[in-house]
C-alpha atoms as a PDB file:
ATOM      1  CA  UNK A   1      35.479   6.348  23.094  1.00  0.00           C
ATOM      2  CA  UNK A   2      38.325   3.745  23.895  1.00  0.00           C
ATOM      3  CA  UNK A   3      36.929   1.096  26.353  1.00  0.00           C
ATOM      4  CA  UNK A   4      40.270  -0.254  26.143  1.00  0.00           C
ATOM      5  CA  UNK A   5      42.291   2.419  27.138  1.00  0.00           C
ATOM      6  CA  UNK A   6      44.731   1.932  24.329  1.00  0.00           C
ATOM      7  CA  UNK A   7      46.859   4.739  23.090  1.00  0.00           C
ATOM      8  CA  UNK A   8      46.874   5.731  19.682  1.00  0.00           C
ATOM      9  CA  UNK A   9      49.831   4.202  18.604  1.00  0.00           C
ATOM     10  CA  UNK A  10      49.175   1.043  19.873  1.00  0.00           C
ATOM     11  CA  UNK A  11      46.288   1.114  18.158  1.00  0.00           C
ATOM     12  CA  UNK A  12      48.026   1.978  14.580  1.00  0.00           C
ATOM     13  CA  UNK A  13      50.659  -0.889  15.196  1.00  0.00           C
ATOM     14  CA  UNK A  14      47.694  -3.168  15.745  1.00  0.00           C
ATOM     15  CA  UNK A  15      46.199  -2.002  12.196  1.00  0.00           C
ATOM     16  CA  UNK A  16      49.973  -2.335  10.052  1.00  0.00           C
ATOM     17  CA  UNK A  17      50.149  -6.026  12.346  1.00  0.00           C
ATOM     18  CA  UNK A  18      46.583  -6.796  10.563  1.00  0.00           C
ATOM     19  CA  UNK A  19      47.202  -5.654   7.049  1.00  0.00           C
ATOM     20  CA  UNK A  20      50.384  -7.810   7.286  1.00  0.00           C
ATOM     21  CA  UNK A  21      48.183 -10.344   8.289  1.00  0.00           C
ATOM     22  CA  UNK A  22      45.689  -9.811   5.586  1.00  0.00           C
ATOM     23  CA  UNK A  23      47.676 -10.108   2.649  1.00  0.00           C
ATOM     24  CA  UNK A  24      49.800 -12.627   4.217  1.00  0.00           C
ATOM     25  CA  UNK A  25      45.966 -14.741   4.469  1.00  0.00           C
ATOM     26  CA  UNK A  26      44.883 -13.316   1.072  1.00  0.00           C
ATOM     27  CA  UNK A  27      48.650 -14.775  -0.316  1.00  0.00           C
ATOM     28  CA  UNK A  28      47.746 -17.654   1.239  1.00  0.00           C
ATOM     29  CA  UNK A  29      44.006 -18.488  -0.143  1.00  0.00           C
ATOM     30  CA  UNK A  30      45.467 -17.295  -3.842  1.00  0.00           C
ATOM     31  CA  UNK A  31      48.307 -20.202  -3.284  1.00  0.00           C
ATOM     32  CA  UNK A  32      45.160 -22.816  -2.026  1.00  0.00           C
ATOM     33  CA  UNK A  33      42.771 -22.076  -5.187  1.00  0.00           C
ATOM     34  CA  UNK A  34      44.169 -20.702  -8.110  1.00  0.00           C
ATOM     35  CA  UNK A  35      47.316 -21.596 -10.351  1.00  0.00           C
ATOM     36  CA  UNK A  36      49.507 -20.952 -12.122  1.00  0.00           C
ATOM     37  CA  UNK A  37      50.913 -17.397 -12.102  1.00  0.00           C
ATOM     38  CA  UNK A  38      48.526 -16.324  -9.512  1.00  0.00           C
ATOM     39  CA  UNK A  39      49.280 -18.983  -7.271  1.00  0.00           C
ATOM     40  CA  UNK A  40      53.012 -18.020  -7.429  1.00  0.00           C
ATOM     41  CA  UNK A  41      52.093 -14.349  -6.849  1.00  0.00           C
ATOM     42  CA  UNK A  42      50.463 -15.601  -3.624  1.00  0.00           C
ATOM     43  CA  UNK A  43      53.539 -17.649  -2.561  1.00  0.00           C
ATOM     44  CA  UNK A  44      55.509 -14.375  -3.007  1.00  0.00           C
ATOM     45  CA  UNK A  45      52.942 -12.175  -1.265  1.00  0.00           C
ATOM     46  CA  UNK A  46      52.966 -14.185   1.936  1.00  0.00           C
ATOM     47  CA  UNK A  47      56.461 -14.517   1.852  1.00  0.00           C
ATOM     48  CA  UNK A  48      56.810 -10.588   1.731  1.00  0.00           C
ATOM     49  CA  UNK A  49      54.021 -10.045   4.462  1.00  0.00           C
ATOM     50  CA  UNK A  50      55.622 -12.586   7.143  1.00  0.00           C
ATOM     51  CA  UNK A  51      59.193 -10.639   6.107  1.00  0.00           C
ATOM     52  CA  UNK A  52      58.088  -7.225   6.113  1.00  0.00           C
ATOM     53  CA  UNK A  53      54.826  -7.143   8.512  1.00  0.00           C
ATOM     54  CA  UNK A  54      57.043  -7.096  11.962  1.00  0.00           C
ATOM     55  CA  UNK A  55      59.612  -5.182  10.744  1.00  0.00           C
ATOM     56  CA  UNK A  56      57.012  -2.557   9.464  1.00  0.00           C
ATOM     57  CA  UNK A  57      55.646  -2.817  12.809  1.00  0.00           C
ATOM     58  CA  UNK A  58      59.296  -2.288  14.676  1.00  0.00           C
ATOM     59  CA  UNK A  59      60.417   0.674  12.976  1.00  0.00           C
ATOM     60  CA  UNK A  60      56.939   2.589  12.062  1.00  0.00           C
ATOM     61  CA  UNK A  61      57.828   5.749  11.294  1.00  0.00           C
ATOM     62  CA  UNK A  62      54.721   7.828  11.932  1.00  0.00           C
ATOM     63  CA  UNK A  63      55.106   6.597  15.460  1.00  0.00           C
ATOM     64  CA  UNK A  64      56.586   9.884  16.722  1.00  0.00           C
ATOM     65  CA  UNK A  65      53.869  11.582  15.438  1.00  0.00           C
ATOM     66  CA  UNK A  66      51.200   9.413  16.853  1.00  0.00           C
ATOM     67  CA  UNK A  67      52.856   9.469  20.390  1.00  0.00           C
ATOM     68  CA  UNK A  68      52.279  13.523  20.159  1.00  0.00           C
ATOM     69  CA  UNK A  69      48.591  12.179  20.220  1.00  0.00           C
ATOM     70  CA  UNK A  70      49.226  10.049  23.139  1.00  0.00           C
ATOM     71  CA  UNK A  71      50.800  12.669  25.254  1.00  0.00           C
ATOM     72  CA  UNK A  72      48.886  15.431  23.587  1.00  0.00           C
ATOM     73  CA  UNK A  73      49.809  17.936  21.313  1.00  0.00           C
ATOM     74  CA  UNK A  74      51.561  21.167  23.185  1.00  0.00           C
ATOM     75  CA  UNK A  75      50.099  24.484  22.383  1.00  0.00           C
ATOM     76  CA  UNK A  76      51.254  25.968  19.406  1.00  0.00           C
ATOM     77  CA  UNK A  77      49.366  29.080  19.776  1.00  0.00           C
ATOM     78  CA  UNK A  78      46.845  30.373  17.257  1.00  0.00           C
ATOM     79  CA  UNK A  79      49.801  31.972  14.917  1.00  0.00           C
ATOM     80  CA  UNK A  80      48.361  35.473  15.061  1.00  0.00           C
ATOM     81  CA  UNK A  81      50.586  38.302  17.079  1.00  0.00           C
END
């Protein structure tokens, strides 16, 4: 299922990295063709993605749950005594 042999993780800080990189490219393209208050909403908007994408990235916080994933999860047991 994962040619790549990627973990899990990996593979969600790959998809926050792209968002980032989509609105950062959809900021971008709003600056290019339109104006006035949309174009300064796309200045801002790629501004905040090239802040806030590899930061996001750095301290992802669902990454100890996605690294149970990668390590598999330990048995819980089925809750019944």
């Amino acid at each position: 299922m994962n040619p790549l042999r990627y973990k899990p993780s990996q593979i969600a800080k790959f998809l926050v990295a792209l968002l980032g990189g989509i609105v950062g490219l959809l900021g971008v393209a709003a600056d290019t063709f339109a104006t006035g208050m949309l174009a300064s909403v796309g200045q801002w908007a790629t501004t905040g993605a090239l802040v806030i994408t590899p930061i996001w990235v750095f301290f992802q916080k669902v990454e100890p749950w996605i690294g149970m994933v990668d390590n598999g999860f330990p048995d819980l047991g089925s809750g019944r005594d």
